[in-house]
PDB file of N, CA and C in Angstrom:
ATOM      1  N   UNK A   1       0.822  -1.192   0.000  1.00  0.00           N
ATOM      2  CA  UNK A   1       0.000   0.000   0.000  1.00  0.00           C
ATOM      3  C   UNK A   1       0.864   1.253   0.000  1.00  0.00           C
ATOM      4  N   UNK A   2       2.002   0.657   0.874  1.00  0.00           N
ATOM      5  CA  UNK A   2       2.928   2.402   0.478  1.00  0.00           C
ATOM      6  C   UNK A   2       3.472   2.496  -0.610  1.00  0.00           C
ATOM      7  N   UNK A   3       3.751   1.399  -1.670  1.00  0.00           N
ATOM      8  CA  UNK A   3       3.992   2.088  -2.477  1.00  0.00           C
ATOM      9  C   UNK A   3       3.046   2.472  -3.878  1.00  0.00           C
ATOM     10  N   UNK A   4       2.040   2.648  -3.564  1.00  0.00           N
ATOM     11  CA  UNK A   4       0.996   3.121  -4.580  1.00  0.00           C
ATOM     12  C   UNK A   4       1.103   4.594  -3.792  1.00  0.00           C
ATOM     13  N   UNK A   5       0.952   4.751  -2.805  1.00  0.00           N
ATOM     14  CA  UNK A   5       1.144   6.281  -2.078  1.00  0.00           C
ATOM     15  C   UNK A   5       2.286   7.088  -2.815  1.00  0.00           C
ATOM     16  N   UNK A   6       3.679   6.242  -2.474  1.00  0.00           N
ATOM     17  CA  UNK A   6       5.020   6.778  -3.277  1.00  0.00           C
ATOM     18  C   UNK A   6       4.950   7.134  -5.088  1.00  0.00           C
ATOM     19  N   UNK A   7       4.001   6.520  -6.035  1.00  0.00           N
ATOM     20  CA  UNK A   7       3.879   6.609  -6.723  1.00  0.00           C
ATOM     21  C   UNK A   7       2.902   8.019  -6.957  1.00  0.00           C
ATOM     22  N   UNK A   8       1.478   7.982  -6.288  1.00  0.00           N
ATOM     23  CA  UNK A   8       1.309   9.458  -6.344  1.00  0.00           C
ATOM     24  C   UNK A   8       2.040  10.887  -6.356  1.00  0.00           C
ATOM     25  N   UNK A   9       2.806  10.539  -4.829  1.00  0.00           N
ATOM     26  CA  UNK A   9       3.779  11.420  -4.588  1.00  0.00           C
ATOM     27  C   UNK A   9       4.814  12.082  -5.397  1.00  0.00           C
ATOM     28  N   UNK A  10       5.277  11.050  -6.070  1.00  0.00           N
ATOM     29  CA  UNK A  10       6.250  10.982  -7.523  1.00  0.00           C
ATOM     30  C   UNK A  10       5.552  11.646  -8.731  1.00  0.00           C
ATOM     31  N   UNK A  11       3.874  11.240  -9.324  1.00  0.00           N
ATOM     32  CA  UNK A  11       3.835  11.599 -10.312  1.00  0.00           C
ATOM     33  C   UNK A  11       3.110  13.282  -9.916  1.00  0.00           C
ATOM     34  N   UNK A  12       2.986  13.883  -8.584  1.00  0.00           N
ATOM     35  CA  UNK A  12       2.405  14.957  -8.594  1.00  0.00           C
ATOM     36  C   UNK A  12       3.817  15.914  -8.723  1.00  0.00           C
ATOM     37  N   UNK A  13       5.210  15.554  -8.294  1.00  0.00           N
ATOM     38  CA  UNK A  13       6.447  16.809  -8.357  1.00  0.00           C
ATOM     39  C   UNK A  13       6.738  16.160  -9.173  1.00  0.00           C
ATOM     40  N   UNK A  14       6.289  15.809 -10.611  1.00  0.00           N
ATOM     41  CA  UNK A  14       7.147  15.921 -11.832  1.00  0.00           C
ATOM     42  C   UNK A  14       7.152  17.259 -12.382  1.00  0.00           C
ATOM     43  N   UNK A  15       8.577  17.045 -12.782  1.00  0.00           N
ATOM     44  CA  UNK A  15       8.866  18.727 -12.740  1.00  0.00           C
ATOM     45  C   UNK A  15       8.115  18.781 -14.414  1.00  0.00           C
ATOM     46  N   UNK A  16       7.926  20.485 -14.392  1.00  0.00           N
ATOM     47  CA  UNK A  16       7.473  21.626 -15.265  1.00  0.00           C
ATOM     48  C   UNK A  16       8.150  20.782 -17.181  1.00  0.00           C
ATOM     49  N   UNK A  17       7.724  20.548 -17.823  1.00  0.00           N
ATOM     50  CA  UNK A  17       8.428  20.379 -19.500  1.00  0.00           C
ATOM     51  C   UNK A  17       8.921  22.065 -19.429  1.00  0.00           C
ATOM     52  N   UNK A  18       9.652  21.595 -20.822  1.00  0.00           N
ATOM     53  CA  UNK A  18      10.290  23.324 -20.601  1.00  0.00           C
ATOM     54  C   UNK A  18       9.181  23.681 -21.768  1.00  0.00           C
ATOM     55  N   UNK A  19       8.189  23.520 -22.663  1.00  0.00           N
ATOM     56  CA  UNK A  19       7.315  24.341 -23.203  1.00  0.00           C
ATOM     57  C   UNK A  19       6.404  25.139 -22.171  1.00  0.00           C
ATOM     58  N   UNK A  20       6.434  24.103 -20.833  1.00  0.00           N
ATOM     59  CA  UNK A  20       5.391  24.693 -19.703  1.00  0.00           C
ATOM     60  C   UNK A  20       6.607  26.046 -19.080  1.00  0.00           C
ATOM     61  N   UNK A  21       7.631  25.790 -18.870  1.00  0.00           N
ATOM     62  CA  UNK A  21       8.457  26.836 -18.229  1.00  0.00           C
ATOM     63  C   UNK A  21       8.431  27.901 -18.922  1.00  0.00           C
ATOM     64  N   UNK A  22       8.720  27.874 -20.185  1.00  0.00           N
ATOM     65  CA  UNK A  22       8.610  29.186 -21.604  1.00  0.00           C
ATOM     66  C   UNK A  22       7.455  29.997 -21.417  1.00  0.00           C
ATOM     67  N   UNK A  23       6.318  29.138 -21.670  1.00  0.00           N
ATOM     68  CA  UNK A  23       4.990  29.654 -21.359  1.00  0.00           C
ATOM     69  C   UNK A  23       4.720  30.649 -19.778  1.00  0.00           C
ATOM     70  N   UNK A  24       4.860  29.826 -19.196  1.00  0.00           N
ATOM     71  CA  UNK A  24       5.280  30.570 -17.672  1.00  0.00           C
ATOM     72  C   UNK A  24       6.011  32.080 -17.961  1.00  0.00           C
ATOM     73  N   UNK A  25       7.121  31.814 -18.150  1.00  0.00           N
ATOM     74  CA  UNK A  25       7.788  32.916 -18.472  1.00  0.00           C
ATOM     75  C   UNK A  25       7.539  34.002 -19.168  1.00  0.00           C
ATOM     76  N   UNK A  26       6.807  33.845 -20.093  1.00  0.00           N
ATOM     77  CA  UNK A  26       6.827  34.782 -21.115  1.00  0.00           C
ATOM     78  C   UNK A  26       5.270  35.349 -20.585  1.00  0.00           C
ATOM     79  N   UNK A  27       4.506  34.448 -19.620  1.00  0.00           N
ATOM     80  CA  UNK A  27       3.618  35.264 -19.148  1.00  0.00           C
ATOM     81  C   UNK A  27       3.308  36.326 -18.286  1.00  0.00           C
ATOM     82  N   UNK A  28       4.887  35.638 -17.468  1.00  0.00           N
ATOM     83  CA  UNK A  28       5.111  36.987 -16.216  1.00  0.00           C
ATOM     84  C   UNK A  28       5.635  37.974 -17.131  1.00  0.00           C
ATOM     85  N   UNK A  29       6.226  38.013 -18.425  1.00  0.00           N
ATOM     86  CA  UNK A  29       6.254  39.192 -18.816  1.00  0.00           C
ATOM     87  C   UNK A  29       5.521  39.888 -19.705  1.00  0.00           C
ATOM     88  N   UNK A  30       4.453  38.724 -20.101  1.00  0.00           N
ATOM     89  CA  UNK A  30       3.223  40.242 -20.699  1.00  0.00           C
ATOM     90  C   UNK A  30       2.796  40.321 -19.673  1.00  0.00           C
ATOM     91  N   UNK A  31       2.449  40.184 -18.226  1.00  0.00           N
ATOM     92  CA  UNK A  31       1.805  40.502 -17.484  1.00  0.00           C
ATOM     93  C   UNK A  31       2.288  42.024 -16.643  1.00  0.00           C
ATOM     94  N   UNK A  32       3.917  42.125 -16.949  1.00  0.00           N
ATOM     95  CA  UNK A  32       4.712  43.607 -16.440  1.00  0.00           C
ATOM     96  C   UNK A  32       3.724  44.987 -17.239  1.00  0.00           C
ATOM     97  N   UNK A  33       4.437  45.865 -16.799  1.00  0.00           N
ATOM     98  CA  UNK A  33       2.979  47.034 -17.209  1.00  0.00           C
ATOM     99  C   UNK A  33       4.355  47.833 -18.293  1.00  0.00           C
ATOM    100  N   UNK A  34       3.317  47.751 -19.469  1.00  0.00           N
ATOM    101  CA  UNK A  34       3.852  48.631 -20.663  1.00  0.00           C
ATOM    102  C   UNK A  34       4.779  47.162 -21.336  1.00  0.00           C
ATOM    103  N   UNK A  35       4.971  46.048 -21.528  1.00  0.00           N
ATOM    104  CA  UNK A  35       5.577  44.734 -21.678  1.00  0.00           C
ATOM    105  C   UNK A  35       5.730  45.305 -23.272  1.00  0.00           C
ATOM    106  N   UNK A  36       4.313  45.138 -24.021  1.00  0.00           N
ATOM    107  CA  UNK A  36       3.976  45.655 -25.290  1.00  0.00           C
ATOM    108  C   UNK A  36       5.050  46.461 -25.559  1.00  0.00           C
ATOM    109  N   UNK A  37       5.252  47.366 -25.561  1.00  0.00           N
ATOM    110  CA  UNK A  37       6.545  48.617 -25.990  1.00  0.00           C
ATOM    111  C   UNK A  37       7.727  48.046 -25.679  1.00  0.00           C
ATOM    112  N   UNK A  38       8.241  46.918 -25.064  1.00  0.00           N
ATOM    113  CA  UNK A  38       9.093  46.521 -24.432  1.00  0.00           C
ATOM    114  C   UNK A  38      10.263  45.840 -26.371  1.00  0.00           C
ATOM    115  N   UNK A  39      11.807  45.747 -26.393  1.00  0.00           N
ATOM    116  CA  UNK A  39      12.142  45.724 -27.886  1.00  0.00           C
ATOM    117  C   UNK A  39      11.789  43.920 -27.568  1.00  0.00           C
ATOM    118  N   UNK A  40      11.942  43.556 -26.877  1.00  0.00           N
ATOM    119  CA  UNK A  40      11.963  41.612 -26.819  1.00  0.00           C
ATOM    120  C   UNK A  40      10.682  41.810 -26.928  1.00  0.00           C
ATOM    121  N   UNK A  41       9.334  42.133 -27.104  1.00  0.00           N
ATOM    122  CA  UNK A  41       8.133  41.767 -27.329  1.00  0.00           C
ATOM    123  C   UNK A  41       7.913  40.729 -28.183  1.00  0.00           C
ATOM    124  N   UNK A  42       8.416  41.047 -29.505  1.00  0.00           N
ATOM    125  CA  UNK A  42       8.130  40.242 -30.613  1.00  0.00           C
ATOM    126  C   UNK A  42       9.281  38.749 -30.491  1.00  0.00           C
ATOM    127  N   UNK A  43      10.152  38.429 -29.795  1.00  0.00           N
ATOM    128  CA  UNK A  43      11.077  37.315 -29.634  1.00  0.00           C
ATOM    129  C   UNK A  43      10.008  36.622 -28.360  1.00  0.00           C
ATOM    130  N   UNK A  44       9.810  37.632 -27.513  1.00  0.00           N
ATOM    131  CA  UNK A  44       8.896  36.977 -26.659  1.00  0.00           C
ATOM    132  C   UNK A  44       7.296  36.198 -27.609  1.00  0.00           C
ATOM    133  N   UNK A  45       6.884  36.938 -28.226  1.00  0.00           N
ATOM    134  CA  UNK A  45       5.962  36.524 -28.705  1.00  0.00           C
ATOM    135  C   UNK A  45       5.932  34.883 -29.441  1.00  0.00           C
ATOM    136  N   UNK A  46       7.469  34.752 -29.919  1.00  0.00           N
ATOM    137  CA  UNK A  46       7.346  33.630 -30.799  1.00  0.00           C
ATOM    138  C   UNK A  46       8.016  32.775 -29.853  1.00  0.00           C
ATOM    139  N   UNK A  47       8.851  32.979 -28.723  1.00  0.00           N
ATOM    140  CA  UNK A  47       8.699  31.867 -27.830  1.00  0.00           C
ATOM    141  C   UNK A  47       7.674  31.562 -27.400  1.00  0.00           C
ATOM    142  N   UNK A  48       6.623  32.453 -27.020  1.00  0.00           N
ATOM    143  CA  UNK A  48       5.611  32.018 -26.387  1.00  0.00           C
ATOM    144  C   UNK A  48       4.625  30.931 -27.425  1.00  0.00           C
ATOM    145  N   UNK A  49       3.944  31.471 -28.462  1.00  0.00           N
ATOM    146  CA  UNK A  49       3.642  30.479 -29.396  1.00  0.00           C
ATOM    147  C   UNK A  49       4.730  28.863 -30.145  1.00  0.00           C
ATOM    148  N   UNK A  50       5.803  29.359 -30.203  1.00  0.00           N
ATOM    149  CA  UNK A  50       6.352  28.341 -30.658  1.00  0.00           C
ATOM    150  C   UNK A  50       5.822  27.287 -28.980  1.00  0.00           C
ATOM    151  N   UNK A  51       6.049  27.326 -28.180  1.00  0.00           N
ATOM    152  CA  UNK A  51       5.838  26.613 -26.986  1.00  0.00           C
ATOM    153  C   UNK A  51       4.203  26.229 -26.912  1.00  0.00           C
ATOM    154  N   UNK A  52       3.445  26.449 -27.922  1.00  0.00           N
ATOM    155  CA  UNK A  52       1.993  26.073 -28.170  1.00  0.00           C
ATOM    156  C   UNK A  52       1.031  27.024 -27.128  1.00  0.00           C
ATOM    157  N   UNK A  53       1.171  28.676 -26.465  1.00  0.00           N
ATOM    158  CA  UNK A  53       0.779  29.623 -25.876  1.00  0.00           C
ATOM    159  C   UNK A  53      -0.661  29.865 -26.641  1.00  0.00           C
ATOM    160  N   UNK A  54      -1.473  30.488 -25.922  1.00  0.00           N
ATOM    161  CA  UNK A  54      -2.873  30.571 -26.695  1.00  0.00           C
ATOM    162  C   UNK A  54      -2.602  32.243 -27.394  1.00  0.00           C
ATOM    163  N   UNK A  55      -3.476  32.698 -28.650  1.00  0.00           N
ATOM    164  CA  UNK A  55      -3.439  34.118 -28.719  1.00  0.00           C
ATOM    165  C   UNK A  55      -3.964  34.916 -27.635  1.00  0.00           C
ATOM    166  N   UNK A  56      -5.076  34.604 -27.676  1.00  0.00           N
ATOM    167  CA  UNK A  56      -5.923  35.053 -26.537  1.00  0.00           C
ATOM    168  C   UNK A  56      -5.315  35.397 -25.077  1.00  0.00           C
ATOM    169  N   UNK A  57      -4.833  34.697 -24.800  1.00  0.00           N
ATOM    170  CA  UNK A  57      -3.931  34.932 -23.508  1.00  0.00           C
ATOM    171  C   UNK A  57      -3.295  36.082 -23.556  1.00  0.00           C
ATOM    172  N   UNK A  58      -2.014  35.945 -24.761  1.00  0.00           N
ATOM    173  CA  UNK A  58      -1.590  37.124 -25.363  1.00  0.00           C
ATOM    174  C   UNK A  58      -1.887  38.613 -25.145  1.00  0.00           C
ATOM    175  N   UNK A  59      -3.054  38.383 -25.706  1.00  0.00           N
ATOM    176  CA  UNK A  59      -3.736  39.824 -25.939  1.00  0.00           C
ATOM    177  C   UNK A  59      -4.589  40.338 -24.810  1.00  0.00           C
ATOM    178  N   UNK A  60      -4.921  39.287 -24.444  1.00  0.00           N
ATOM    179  CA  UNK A  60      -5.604  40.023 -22.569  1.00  0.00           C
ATOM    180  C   UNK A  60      -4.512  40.383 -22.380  1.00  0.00           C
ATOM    181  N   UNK A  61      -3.561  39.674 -21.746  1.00  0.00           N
ATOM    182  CA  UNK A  61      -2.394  40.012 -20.377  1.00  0.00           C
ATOM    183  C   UNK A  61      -1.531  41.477 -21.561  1.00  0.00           C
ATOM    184  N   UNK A  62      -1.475  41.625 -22.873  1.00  0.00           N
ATOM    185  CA  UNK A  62      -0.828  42.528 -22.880  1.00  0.00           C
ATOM    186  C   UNK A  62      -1.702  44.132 -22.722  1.00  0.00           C
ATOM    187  N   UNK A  63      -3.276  43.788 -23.228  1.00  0.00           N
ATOM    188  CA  UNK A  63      -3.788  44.961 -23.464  1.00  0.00           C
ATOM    189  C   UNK A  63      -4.247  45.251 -21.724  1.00  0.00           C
ATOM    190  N   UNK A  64      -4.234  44.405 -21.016  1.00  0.00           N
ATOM    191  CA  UNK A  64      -4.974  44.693 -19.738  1.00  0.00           C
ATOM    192  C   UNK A  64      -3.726  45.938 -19.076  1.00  0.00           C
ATOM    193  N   UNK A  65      -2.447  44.843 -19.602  1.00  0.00           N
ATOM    194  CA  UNK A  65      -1.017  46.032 -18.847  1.00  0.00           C
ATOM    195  C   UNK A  65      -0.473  47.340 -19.260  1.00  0.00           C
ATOM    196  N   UNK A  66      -0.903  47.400 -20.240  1.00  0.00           N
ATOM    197  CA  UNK A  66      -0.671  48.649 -21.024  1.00  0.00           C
ATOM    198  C   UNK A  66      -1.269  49.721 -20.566  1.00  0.00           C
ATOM    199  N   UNK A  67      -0.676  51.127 -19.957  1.00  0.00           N
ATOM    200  CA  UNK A  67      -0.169  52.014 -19.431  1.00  0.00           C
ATOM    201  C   UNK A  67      -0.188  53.545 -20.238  1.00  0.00           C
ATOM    202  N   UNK A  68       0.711  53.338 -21.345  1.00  0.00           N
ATOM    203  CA  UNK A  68       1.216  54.021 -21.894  1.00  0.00           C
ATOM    204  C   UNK A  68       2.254  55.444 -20.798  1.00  0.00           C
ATOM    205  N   UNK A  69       3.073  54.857 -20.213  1.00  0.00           N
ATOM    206  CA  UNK A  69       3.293  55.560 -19.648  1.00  0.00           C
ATOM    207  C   UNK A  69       4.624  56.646 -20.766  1.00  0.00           C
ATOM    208  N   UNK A  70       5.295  55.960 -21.623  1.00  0.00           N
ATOM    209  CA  UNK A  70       6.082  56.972 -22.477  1.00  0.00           C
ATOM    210  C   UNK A  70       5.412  57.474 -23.581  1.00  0.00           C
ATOM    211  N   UNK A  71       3.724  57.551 -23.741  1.00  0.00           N
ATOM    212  CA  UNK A  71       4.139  58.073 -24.425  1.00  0.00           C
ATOM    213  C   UNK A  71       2.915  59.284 -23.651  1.00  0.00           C
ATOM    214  N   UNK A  72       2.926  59.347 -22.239  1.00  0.00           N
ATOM    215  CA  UNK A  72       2.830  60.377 -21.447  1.00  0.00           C
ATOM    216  C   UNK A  72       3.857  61.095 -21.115  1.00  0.00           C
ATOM    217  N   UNK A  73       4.778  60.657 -21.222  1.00  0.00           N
ATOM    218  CA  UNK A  73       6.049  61.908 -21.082  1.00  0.00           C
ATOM    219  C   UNK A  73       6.245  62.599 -22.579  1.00  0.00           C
ATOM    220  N   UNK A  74       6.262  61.739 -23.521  1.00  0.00           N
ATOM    221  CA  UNK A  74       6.454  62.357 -25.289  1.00  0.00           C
ATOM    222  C   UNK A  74       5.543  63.498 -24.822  1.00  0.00           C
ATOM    223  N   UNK A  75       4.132  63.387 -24.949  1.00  0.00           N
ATOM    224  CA  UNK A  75       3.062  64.304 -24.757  1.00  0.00           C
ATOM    225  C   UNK A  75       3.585  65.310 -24.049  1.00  0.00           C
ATOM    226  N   UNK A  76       3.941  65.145 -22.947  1.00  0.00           N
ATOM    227  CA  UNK A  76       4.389  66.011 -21.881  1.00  0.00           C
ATOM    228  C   UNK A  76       5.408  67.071 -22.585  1.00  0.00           C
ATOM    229  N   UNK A  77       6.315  66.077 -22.699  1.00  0.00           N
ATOM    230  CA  UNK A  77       7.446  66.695 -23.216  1.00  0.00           C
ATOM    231  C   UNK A  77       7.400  68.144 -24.944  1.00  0.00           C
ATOM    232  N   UNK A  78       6.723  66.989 -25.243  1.00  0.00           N
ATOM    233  CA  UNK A  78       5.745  68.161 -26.144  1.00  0.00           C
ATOM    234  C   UNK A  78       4.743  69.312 -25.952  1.00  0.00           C
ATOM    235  N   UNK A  79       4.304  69.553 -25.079  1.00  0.00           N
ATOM    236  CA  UNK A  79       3.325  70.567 -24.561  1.00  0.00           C
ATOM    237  C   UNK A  79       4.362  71.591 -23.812  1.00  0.00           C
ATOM    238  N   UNK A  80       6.108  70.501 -23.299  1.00  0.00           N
ATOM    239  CA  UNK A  80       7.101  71.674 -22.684  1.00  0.00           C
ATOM    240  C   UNK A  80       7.456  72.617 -23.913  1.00  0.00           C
ATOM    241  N   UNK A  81       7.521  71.794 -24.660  1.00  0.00           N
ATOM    242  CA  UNK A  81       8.311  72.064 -25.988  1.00  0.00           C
ATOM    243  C   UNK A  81       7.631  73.436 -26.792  1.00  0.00           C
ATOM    244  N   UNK A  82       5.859  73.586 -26.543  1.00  0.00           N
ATOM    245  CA  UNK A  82       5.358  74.622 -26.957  1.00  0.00           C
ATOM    246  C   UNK A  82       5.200  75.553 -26.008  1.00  0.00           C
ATOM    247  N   UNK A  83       5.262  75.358 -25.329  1.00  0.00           N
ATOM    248  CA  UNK A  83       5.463  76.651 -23.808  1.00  0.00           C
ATOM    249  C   UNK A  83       7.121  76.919 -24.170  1.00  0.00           C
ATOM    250  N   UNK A  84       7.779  76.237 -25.256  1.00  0.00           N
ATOM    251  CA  UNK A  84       9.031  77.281 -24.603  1.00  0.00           C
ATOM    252  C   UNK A  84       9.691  77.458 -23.438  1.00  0.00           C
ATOM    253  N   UNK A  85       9.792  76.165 -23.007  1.00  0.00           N
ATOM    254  CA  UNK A  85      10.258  76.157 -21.369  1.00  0.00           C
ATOM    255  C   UNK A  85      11.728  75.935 -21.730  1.00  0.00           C
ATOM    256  N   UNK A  86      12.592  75.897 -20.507  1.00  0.00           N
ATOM    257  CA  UNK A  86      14.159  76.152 -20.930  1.00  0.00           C
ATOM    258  C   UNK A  86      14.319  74.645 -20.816  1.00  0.00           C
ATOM    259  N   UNK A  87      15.305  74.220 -22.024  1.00  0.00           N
ATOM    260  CA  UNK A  87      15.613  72.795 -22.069  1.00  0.00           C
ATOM    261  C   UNK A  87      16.343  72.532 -20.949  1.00  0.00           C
ATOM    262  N   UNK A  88      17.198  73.217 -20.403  1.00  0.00           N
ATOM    263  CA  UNK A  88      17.531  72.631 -18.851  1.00  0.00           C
ATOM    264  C   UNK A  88      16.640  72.196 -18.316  1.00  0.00           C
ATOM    265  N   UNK A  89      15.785  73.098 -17.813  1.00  0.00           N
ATOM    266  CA  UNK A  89      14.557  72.431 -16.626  1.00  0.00           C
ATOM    267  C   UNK A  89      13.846  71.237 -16.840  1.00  0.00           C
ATOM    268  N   UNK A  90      13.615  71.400 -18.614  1.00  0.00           N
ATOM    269  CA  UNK A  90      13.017  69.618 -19.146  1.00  0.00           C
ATOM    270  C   UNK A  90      13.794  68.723 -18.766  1.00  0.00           C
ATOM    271  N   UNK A  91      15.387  68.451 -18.908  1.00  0.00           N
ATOM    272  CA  UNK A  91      15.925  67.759 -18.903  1.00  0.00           C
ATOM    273  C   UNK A  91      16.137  67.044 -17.532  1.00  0.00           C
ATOM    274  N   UNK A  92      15.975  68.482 -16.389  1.00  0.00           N
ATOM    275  CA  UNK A  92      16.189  68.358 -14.749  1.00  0.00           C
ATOM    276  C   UNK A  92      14.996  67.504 -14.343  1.00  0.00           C
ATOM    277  N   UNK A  93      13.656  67.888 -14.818  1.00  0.00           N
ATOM    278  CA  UNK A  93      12.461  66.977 -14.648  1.00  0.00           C
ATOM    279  C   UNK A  93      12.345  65.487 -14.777  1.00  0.00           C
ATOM    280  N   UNK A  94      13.137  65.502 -15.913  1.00  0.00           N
ATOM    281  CA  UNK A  94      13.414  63.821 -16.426  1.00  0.00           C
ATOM    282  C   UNK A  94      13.971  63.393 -15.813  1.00  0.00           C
ATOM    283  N   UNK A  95      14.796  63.917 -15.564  1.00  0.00           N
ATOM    284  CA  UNK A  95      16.000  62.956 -14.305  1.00  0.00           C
ATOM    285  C   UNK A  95      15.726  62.593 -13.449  1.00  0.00           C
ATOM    286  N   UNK A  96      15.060  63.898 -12.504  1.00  0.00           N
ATOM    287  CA  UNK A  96      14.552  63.674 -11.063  1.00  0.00           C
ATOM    288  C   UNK A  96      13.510  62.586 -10.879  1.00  0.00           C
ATOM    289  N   UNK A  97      12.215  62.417 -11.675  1.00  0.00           N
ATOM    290  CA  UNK A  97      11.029  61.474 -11.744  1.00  0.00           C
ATOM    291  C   UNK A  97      11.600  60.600 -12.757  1.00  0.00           C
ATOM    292  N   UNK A  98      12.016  60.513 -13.846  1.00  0.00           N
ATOM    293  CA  UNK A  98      12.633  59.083 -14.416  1.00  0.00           C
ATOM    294  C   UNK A  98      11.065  58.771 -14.623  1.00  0.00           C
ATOM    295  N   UNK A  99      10.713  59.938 -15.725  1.00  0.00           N
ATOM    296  CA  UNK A  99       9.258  59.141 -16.166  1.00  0.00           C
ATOM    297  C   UNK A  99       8.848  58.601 -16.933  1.00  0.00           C
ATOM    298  N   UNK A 100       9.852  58.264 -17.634  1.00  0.00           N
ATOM    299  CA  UNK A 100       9.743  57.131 -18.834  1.00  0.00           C
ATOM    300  C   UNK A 100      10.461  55.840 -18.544  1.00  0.00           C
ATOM    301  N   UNK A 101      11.181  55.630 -17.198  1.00  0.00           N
ATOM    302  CA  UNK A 101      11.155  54.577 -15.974  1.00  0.00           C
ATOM    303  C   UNK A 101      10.530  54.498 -15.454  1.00  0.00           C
ATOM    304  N   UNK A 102       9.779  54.937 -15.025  1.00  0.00           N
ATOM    305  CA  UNK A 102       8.719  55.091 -13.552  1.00  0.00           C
ATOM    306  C   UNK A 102       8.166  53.900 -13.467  1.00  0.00           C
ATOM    307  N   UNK A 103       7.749  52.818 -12.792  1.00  0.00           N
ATOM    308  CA  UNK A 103       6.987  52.465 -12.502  1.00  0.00           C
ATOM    309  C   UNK A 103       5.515  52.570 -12.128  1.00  0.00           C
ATOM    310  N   UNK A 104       5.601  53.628 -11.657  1.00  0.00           N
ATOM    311  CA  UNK A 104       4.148  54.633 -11.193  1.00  0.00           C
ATOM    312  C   UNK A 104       3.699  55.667 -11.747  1.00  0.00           C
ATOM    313  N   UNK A 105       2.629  55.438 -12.057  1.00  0.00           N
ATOM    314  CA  UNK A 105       1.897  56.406 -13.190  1.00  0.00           C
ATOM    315  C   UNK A 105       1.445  57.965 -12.519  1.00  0.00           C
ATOM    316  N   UNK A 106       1.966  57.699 -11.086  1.00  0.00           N
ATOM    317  CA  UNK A 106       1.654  59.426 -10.657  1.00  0.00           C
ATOM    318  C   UNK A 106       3.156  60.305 -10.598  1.00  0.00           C
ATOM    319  N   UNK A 107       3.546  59.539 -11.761  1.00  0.00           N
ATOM    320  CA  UNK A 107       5.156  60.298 -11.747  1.00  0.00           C
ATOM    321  C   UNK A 107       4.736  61.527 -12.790  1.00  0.00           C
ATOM    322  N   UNK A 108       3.864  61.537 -13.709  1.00  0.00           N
ATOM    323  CA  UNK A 108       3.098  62.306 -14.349  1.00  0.00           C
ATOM    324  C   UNK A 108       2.691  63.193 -13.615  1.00  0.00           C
ATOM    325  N   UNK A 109       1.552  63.125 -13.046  1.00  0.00           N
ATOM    326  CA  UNK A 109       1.031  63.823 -12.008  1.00  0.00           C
ATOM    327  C   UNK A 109       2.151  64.587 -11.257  1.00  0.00           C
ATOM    328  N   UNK A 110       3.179  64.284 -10.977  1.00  0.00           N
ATOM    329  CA  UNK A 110       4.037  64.899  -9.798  1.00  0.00           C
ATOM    330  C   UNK A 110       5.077  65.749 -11.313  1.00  0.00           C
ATOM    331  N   UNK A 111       5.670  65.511 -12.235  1.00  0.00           N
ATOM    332  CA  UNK A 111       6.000  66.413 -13.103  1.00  0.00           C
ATOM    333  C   UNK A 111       5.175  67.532 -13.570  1.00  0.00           C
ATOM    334  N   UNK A 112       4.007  66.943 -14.006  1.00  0.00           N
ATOM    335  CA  UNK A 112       3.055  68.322 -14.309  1.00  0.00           C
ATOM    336  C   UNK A 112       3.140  69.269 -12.717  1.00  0.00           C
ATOM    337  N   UNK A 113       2.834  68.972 -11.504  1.00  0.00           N
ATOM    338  CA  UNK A 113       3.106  70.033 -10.920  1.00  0.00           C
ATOM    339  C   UNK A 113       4.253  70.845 -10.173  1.00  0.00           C
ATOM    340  N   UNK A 114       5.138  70.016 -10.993  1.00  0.00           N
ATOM    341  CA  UNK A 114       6.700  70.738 -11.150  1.00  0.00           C
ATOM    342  C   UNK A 114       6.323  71.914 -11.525  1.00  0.00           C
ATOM    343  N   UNK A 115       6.547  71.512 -13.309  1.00  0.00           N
ATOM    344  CA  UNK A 115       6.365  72.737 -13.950  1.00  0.00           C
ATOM    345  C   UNK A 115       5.114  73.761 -13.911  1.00  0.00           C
ATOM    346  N   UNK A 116       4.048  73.422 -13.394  1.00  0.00           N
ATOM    347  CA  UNK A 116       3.367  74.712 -12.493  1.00  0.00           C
ATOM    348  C   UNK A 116       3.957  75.489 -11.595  1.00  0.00           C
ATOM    349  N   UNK A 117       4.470  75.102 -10.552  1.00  0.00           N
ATOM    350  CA  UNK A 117       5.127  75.938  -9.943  1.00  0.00           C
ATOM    351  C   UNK A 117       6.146  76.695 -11.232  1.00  0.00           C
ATOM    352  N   UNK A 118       6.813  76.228 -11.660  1.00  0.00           N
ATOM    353  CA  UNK A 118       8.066  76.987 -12.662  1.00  0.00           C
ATOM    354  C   UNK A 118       7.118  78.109 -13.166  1.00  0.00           C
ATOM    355  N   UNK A 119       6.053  77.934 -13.917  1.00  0.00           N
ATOM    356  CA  UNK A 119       5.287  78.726 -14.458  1.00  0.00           C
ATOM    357  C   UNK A 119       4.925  79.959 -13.929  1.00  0.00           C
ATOM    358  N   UNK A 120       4.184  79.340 -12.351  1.00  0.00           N
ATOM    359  CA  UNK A 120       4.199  80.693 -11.582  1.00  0.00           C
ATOM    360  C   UNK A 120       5.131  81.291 -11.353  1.00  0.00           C
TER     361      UNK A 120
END
């Protein structure tokens, strides 16, 4: 009887195939926020399918993460660009919030009221 037990035991930690590990993988990274814009998107993409990945999956986990957080700074950066603000101070803004790094989308929010104050 124990060893029909040992045999369960055995066939439940058989480890991961590596099409299952790929898949895995490539899901924690459409699942990162902004993944889509990311340059490995498309290498990611064909590991993920070559490994038999669904589309569907795909396209939820990338459209759900998507952000657009650069091309809230482009914008940004463009609206500095017609105010005529001094390219120093653009450049000082970027640095300080790193908003086309950011992780957090109120890095926006906290640049725009940079340059309000500057304004006043």
């Amino acid at each position: 009887m124990t060893d029909l037990a040992e045999e369960n035991v055995e066939e439940e930690e058989q480890p991961l195939n590596d099409e299952e590990l790929i898949k895995g993988h490539c899901v924690e990274l459409f699942s990162t926020r902004d993944f889509v814009m990311e340059p490995q998107v498309i290498t990611t993409l064909l590991a993920f399918f070559q490994a038999g990945g669904q589309p569907e999956k795909v396209i939820e986990l990338l459209s759900n993460n998507y952000n657009g957080l650069g091309q809230y700074a482009n914008l940004f950066g463009c609206w500095l660009s017609d105010l005529e603000m001094d390219g120093g101070f653009i450049e000082t803004i970027n640095n300080e919030h790193e908003i086309v790094a950011s992780s957090s989308s109120n890095s926006v929010l906290l640049m725009g009221a940079d340059v309000q104050q500057q304004i006043e």
